[in-house]
N, C-alpha and C. Protein backbone atom coordinates (compact mmCIF):
# COMPACT_ATOMS: atom_id res chain seq x y z
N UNK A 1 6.46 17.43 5.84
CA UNK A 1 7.65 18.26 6.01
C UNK A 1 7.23 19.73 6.16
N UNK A 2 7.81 20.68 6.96
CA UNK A 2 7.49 21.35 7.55
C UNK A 2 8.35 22.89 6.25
N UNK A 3 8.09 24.02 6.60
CA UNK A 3 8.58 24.89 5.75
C UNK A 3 9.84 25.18 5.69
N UNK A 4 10.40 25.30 6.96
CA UNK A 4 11.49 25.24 7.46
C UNK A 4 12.36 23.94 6.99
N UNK A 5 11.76 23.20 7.21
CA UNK A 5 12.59 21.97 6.77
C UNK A 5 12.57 22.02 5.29
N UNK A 6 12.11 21.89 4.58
CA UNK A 6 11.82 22.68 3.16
C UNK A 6 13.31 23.93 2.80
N UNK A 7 12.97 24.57 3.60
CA UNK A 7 14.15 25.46 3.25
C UNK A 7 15.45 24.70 3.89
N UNK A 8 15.61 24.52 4.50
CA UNK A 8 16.62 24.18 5.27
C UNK A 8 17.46 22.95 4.46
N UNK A 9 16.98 22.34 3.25
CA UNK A 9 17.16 21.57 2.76
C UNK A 9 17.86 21.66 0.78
N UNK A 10 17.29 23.43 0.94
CA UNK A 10 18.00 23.83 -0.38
C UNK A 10 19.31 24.28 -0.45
N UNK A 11 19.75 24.26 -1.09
CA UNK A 11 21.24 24.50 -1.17
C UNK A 11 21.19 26.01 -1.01
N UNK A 12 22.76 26.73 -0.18
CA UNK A 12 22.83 27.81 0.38
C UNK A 12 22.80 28.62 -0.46
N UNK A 13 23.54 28.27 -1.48
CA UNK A 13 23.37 29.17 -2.96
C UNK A 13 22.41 29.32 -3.72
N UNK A 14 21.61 28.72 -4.18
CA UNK A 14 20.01 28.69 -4.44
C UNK A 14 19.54 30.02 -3.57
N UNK A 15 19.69 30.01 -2.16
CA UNK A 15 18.75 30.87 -1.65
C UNK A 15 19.40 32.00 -1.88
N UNK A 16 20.62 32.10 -1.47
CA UNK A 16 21.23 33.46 -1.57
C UNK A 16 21.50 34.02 -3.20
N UNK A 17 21.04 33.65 -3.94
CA UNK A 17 20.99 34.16 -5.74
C UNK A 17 19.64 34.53 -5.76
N UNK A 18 18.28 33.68 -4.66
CA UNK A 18 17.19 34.57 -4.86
C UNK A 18 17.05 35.57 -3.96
N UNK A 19 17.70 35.51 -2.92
CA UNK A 19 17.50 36.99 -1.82
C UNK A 19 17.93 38.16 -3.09
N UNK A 20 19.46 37.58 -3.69
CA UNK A 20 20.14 38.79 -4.61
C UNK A 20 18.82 39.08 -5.47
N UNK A 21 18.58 38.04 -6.52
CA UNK A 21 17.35 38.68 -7.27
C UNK A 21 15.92 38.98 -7.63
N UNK A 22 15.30 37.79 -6.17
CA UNK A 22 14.16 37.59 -6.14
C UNK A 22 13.41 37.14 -7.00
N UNK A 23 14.13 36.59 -7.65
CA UNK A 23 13.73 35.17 -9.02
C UNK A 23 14.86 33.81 -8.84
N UNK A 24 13.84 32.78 -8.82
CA UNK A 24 14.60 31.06 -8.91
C UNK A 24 13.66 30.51 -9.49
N UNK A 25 13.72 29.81 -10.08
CA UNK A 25 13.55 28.81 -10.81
C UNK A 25 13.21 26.90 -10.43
N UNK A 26 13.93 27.24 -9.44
CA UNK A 26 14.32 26.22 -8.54
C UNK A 26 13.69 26.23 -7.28
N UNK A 27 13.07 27.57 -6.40
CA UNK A 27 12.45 27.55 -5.46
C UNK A 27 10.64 27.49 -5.70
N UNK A 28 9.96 26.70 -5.38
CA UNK A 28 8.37 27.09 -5.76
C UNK A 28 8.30 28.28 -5.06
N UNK A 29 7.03 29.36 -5.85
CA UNK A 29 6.29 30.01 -4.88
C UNK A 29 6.14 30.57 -3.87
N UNK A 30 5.90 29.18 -3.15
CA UNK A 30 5.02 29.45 -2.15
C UNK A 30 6.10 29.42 -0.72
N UNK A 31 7.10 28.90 -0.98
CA UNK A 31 8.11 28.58 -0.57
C UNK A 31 9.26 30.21 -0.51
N UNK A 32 8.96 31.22 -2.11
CA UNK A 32 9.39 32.17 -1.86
C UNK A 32 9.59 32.74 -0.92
N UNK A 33 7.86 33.16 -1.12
CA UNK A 33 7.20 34.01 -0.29
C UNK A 33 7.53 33.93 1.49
N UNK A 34 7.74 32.24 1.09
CA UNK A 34 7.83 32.28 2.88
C UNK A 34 9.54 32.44 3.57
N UNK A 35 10.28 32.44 2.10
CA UNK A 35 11.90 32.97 2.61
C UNK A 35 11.85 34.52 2.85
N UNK A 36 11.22 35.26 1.72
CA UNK A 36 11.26 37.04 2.09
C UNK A 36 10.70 37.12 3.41
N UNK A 37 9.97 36.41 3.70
CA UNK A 37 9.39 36.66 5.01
C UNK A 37 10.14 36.72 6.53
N UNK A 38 10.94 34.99 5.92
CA UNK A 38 12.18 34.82 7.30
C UNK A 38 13.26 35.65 7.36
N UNK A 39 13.61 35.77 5.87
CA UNK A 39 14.34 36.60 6.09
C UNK A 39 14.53 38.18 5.83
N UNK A 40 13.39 38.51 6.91
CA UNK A 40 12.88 40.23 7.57
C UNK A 40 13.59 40.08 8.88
N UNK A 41 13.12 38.57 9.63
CA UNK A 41 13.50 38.70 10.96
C UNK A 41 14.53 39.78 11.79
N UNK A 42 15.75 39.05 11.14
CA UNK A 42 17.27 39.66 11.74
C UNK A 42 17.22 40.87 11.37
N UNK A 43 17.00 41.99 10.05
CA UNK A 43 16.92 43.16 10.16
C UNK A 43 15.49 43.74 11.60
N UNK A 44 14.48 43.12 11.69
CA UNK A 44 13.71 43.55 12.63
C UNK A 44 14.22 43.64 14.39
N UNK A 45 14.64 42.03 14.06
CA UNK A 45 15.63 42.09 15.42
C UNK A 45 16.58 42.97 15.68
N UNK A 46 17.19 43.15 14.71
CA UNK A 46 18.97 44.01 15.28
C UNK A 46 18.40 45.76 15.29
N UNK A 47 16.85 45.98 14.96
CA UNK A 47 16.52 47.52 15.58
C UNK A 47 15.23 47.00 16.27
N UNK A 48 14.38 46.41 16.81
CA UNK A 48 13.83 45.92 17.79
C UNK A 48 14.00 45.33 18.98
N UNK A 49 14.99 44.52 18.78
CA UNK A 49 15.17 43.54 19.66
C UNK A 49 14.44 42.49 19.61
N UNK A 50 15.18 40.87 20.16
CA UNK A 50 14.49 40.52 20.05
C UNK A 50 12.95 39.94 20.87
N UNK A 51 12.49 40.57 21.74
CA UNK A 51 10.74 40.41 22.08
C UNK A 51 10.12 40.16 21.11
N UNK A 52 8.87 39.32 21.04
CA UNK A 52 7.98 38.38 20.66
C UNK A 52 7.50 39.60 20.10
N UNK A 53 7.03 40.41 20.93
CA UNK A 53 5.70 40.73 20.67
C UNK A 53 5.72 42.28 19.62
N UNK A 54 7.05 42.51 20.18
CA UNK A 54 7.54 44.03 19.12
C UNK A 54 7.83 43.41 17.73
N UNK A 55 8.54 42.00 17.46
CA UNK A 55 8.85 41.47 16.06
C UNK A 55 7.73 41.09 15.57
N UNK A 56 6.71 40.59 16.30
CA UNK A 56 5.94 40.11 15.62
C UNK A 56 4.74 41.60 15.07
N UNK A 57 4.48 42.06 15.62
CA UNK A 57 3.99 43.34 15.21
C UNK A 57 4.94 44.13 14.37
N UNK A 58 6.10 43.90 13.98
CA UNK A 58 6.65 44.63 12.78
C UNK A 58 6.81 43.81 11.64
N UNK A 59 6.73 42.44 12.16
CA UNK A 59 6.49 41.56 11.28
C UNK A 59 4.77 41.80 10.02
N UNK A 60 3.59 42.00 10.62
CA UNK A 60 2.60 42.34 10.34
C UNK A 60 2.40 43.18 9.82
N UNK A 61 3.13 44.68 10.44
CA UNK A 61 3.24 45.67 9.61
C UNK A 61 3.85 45.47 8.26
N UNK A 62 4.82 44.85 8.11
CA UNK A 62 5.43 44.71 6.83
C UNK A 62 5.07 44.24 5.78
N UNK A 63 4.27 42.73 6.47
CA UNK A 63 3.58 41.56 5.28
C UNK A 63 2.11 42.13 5.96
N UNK A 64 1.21 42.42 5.82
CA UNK A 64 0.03 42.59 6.05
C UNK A 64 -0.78 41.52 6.50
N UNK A 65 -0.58 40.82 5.22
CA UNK A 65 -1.04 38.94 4.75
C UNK A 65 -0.97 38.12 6.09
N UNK A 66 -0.04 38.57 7.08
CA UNK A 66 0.41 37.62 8.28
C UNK A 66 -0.84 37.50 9.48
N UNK A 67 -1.72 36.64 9.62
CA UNK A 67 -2.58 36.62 10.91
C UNK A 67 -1.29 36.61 12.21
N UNK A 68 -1.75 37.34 12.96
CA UNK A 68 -0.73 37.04 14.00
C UNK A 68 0.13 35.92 14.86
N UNK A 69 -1.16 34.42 14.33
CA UNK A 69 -0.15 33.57 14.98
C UNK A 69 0.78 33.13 13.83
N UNK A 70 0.49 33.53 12.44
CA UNK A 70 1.49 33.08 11.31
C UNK A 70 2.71 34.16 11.55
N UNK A 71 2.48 35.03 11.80
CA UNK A 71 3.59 36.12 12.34
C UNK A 71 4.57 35.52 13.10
N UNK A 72 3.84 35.05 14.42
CA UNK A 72 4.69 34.16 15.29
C UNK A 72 5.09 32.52 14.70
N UNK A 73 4.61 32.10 14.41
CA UNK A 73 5.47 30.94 13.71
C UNK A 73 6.43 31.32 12.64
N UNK A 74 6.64 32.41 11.80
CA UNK A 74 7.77 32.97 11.17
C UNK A 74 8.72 33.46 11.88
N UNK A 75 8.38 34.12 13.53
CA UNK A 75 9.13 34.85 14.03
C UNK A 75 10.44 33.89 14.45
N UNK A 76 9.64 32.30 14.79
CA UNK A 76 10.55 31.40 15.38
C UNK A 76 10.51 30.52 14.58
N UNK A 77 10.73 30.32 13.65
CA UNK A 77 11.15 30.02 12.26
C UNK A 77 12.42 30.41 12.15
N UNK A 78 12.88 31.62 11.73
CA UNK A 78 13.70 33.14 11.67
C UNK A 78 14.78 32.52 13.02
N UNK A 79 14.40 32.35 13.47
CA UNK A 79 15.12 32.41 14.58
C UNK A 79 15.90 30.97 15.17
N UNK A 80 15.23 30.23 14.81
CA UNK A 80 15.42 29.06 15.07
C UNK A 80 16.39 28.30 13.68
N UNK A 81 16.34 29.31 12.30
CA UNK A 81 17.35 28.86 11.42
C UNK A 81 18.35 30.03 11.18
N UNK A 82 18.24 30.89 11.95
CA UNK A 82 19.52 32.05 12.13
C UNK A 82 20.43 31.68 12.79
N UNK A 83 19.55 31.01 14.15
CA UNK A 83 20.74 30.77 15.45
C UNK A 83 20.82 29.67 15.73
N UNK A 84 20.00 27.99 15.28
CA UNK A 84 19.94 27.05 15.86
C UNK A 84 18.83 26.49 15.36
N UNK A 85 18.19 25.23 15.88
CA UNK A 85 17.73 24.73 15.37
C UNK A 85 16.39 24.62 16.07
N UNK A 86 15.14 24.49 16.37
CA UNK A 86 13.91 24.40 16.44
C UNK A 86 12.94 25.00 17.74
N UNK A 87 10.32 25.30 19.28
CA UNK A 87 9.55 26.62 19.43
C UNK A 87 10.72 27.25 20.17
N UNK A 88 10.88 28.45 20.25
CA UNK A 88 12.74 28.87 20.16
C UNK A 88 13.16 28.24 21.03
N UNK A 89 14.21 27.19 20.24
CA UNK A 89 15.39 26.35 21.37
C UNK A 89 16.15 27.12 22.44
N UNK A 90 16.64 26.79 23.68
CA UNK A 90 17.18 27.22 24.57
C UNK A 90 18.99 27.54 23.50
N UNK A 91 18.75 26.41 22.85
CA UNK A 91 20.50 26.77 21.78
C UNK A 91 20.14 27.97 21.15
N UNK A 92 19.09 28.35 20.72
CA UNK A 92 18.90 29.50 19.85
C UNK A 92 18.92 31.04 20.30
N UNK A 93 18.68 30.97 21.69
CA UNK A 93 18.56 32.03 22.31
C UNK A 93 19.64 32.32 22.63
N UNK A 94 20.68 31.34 23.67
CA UNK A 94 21.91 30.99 23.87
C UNK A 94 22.65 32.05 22.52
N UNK A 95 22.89 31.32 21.30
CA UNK A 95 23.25 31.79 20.19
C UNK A 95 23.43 33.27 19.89
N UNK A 96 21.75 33.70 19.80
CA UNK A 96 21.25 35.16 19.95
C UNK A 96 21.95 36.05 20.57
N UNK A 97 22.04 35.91 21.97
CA UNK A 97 22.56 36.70 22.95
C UNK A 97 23.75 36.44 22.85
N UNK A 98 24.65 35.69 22.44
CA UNK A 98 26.06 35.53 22.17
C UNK A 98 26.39 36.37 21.16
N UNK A 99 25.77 36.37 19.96
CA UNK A 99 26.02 37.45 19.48
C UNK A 99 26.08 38.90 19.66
N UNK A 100 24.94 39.19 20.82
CA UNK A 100 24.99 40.22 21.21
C UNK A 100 26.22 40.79 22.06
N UNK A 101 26.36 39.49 22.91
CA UNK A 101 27.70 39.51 24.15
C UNK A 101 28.78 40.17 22.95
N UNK A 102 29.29 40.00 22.00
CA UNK A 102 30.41 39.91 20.57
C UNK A 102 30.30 41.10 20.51
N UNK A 103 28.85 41.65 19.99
CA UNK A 103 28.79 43.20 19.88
C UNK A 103 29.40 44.07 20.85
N UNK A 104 28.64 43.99 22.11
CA UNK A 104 29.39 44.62 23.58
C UNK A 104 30.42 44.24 23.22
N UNK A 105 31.73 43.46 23.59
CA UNK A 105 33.16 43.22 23.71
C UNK A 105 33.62 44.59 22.26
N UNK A 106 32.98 44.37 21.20
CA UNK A 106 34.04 44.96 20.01
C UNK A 106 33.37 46.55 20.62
N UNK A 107 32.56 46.95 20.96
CA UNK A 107 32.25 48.08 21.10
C UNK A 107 33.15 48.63 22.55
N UNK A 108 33.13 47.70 23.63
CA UNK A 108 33.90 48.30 25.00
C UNK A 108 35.24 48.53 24.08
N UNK A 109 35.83 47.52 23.53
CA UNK A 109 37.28 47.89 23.11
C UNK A 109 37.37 49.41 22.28
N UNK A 110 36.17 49.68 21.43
CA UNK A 110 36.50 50.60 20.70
C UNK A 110 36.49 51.85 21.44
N UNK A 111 35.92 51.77 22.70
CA UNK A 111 35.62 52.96 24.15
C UNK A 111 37.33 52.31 24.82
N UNK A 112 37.73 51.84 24.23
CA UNK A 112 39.02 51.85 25.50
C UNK A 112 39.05 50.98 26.92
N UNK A 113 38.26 50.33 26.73
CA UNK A 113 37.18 49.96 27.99
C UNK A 113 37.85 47.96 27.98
N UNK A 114 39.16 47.22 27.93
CA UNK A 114 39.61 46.18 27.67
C UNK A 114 39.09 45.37 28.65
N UNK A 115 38.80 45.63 30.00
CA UNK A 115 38.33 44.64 30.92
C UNK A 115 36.53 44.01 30.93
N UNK A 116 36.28 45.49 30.31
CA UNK A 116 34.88 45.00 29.92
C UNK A 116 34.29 44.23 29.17
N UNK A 117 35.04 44.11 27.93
CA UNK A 117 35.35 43.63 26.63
C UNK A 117 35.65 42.02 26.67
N UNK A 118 36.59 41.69 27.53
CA UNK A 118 36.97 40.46 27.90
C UNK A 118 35.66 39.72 28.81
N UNK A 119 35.08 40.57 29.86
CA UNK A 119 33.77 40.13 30.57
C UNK A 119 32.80 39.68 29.34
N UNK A 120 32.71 40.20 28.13
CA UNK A 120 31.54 40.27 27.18
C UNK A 120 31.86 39.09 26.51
N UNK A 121 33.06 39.14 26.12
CA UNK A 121 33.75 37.77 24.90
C UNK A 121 33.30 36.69 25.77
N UNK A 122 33.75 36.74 27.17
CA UNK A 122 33.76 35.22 27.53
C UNK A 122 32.15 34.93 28.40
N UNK A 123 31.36 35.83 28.01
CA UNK A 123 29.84 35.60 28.68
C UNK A 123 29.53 34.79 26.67
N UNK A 124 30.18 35.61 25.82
CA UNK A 124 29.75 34.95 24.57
C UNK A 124 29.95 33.62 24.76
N UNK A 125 31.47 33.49 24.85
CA UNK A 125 31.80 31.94 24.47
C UNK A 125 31.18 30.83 25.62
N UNK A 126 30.76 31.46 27.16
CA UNK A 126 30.02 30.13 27.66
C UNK A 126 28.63 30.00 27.39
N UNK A 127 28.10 31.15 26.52
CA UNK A 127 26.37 30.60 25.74
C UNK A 127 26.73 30.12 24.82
N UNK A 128 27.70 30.22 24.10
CA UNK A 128 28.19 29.30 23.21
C UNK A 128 28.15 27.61 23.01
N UNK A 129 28.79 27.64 24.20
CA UNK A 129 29.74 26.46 24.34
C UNK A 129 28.32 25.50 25.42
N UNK A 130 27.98 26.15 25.95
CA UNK A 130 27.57 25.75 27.49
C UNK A 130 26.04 24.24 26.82
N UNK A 131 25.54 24.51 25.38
CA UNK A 131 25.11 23.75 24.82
C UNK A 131 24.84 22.40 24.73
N UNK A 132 26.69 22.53 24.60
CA UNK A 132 26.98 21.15 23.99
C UNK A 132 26.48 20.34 25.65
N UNK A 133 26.45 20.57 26.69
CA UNK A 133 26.60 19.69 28.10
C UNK A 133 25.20 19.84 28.43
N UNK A 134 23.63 20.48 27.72
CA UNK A 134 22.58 20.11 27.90
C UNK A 134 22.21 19.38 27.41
N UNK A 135 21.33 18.93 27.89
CA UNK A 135 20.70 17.48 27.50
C UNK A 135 19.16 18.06 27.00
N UNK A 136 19.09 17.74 25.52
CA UNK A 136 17.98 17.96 24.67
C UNK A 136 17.32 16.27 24.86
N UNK A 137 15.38 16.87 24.54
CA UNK A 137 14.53 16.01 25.04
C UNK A 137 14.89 14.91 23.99
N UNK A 138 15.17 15.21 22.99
CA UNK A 138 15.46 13.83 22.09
C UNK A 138 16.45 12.39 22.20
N UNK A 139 17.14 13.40 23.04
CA UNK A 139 18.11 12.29 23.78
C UNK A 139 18.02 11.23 24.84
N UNK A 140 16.61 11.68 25.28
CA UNK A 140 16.57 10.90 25.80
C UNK A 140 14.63 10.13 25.56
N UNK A 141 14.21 8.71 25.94
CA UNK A 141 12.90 8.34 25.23
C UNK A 141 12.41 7.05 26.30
N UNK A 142 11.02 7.47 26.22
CA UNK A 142 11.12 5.78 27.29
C UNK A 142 10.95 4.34 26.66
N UNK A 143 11.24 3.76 27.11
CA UNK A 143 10.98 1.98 26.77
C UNK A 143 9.76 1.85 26.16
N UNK A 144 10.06 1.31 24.71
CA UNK A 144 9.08 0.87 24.04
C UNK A 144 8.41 -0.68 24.06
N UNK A 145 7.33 -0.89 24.76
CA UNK A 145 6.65 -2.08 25.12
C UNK A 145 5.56 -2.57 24.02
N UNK A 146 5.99 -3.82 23.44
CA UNK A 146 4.92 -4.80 22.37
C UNK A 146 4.51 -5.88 23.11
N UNK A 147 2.90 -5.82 23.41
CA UNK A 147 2.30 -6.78 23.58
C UNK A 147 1.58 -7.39 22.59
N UNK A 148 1.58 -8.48 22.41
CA UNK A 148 0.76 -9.28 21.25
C UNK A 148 1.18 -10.18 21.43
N UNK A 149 0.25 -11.30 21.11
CA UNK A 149 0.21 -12.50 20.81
C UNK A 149 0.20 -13.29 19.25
N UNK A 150 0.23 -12.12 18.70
CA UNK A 150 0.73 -12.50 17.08
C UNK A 150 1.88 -12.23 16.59
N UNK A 151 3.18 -11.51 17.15
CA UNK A 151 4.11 -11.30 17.07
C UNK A 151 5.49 -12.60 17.92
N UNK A 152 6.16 -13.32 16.49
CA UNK A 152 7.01 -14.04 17.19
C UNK A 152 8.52 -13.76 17.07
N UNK A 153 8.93 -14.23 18.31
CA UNK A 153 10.34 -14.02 18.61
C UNK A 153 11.00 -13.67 17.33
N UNK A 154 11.17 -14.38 16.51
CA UNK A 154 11.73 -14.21 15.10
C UNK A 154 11.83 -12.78 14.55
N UNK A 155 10.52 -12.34 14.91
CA UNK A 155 10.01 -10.84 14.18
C UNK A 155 11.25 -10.24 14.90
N UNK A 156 11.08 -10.17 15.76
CA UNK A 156 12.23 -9.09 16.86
C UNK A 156 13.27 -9.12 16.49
N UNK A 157 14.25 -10.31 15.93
CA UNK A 157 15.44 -10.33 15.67
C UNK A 157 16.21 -11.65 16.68
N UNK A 158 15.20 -12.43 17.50
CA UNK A 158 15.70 -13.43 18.28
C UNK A 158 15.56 -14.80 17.79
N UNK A 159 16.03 -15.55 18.55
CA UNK A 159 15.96 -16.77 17.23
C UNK A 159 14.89 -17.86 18.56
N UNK A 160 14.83 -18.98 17.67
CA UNK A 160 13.42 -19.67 18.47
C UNK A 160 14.42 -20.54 19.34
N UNK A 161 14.11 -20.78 20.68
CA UNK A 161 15.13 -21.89 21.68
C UNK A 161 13.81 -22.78 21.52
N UNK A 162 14.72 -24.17 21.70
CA UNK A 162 14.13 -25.72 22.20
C UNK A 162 14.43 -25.78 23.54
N UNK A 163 13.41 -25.66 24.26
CA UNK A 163 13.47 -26.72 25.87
C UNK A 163 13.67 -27.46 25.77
N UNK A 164 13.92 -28.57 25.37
CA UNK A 164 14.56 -29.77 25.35
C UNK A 164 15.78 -29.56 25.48
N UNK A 165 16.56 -28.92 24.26
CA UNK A 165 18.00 -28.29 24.02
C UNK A 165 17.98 -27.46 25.15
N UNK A 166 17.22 -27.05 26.22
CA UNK A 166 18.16 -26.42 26.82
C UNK A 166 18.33 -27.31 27.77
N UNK A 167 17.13 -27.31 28.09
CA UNK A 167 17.61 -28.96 29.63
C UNK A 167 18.56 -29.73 29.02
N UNK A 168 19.14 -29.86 27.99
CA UNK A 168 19.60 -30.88 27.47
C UNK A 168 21.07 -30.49 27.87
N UNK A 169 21.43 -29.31 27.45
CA UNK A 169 22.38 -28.44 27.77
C UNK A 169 22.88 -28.26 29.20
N UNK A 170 22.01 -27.85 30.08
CA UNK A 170 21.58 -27.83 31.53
C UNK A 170 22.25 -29.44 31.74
N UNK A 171 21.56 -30.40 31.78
CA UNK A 171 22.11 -31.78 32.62
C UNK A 171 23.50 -32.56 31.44
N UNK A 172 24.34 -31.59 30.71
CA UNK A 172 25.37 -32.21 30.37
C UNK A 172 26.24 -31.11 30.68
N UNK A 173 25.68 -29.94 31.92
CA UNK A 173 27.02 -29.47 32.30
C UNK A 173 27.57 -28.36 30.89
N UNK A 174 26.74 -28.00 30.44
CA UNK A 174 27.08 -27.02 29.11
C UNK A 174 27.07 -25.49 29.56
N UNK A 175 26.32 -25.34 31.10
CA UNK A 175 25.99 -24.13 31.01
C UNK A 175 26.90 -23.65 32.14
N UNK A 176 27.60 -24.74 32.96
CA UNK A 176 28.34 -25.25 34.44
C UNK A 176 29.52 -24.65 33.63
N UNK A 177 29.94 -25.06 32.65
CA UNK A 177 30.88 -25.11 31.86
C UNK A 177 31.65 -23.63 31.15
N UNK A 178 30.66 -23.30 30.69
CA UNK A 178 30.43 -21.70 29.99
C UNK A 178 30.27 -21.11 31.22
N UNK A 179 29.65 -20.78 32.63
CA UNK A 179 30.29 -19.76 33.60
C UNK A 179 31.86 -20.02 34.38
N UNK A 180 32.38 -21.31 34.20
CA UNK A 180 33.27 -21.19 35.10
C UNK A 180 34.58 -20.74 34.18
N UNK A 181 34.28 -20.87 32.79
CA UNK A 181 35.24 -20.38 31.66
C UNK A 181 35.47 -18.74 31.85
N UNK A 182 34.27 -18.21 32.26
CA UNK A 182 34.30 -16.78 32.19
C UNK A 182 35.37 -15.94 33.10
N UNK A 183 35.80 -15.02 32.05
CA UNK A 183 36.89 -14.27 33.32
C UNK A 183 36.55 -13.09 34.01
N UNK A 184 35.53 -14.06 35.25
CA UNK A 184 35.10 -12.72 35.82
C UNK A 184 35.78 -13.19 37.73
N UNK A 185 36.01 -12.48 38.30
CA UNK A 185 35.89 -12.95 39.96
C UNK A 185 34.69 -13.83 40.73
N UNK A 186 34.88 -15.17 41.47
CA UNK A 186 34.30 -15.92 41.92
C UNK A 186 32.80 -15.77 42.34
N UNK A 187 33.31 -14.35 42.90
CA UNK A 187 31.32 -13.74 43.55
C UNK A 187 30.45 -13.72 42.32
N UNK A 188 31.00 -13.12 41.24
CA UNK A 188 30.28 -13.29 40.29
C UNK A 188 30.11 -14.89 39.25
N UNK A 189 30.57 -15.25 39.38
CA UNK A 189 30.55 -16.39 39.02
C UNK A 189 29.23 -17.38 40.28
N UNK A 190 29.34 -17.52 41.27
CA UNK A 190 28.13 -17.77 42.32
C UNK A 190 27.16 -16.79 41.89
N UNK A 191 26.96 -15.87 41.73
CA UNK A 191 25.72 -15.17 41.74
C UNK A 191 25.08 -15.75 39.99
N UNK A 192 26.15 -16.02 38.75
CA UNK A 192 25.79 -16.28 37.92
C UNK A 192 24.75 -18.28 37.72
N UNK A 193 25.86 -18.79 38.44
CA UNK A 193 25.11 -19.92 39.03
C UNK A 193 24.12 -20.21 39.42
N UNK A 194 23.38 -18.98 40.61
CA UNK A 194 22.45 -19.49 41.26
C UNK A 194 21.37 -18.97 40.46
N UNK A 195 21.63 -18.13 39.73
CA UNK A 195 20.69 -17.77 38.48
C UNK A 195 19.93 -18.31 37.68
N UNK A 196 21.47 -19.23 37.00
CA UNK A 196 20.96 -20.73 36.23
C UNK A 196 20.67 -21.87 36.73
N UNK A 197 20.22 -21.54 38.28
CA UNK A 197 20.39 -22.70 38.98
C UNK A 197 20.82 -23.90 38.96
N UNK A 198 22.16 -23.46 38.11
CA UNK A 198 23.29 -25.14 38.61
C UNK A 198 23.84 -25.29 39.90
N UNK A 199 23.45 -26.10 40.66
CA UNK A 199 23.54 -26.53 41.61
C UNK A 199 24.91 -27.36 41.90
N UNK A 200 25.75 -28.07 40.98
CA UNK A 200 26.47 -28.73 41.01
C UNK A 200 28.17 -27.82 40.77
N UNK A 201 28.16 -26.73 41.30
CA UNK A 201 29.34 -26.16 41.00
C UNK A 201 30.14 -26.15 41.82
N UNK A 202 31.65 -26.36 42.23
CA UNK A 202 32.63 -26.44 43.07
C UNK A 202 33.34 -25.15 43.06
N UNK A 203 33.38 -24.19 44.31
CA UNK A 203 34.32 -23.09 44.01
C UNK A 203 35.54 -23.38 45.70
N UNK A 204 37.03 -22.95 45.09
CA UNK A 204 38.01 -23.02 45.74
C UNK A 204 37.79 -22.18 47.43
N UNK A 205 37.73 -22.36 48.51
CA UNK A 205 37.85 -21.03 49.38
C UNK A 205 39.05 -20.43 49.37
N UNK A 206 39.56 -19.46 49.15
CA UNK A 206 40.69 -18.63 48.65
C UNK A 206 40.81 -17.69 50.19
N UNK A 207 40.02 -18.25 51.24
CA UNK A 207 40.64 -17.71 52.66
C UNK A 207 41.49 -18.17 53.35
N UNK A 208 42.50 -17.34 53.75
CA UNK A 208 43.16 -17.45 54.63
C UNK A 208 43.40 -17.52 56.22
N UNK A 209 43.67 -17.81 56.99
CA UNK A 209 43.50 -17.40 58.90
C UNK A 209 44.53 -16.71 59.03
């Protein structure tokens, strides 16, 4: 489990009684150390901006302790549990700059400025929104293939068939039986046939001249 996940997993109040006093009881250590840290980010961001390379260098300046790529794995850390969720998500950035869009809108209004304001709100709400209709890599995975010869049907969740029972099934018309029951249209019903290759099926011609 990762640090982030670690934090991400304590209760909101826990953390925010140690930001207030910088004593818990409840948080280890090492785990502290690495919340004062994340949470520098957003004050660094909201007078930096956010670039990599300016946060992470004020990041360093601050904690000394930070090698620079630990800098950068805090930076998107910070960022990735401010605005969203995990090396900075396209949702997180999205997020980011939505907030910013929020800022512009309340600031044009306070200039008098209403058309601008409305341009800003609604650039917020489609980084907002625009999320939910991407398709994250998790969603989608390829086909998982087991070869072995020590693994039986059973294991999988399938149950064992008898050839016998099925031919058996097959020449008493069991299987003739079960497609023509089905309520599907005739074409499909022939295409299901020639599948199971029953050969012995009668269908109506339903043409007219």
């Amino acid at each position: 489990m990762t640090r982030l996940e670690e934090l991400q997993l304590l209760d909101h109040k826990v953390v925010q009684e140690f930001l207030h006093t910088g004593q818990s009881a409840a948080i280890p250590d090492n785990l502290q150390d690495y919340i004062r840290k994340i949470n520098a980010v957003p004050s660094i961001v909201h007078y930096n901006g956010a670039a990599v390379s300016r946060c992470i260098k004020a990041l360093r300046t601050e904690f000394p302790d930070l090698s620079y790529s630990q800098a950068r794995g805090i930076y998107e850390d910070a960022m990735n549990f401010f605005y969203m969720d995990n090396t900075v998500t396209s949702d997180a950035w999205d997020n980011y700059y939505a907030d910013q869009f929020d800022k512009l809108a309340r600031l044009s209004l306070a200039m008098n400025k209403p058309e601008a304001a409305q341009r800003a709100f609604a650039k917020a709400h489609e980084l907002r929104t625009r999320s939910t209709d991407r398709i994250k890599p998790g969603d989608w995975a390829p086909p998982t293939f087991i070869i072995s010869d020590k693994i039986r049907p059973e294991q999988l969740g399938y149950s064992k068939q008898n050839l016998y029972d099925i031919a058996r099934k097959a020449e008493s018309g069991f299987y003739k039986n079960l497609i023509e029951g089905l309520p599907i249209p005739d074409k499909e019903k022939e295409r299901l046939f020639a599948e199971a290759e029953v050969e012995d099926a009668a269908f109506e011609d339903l043409t007219t001249d």
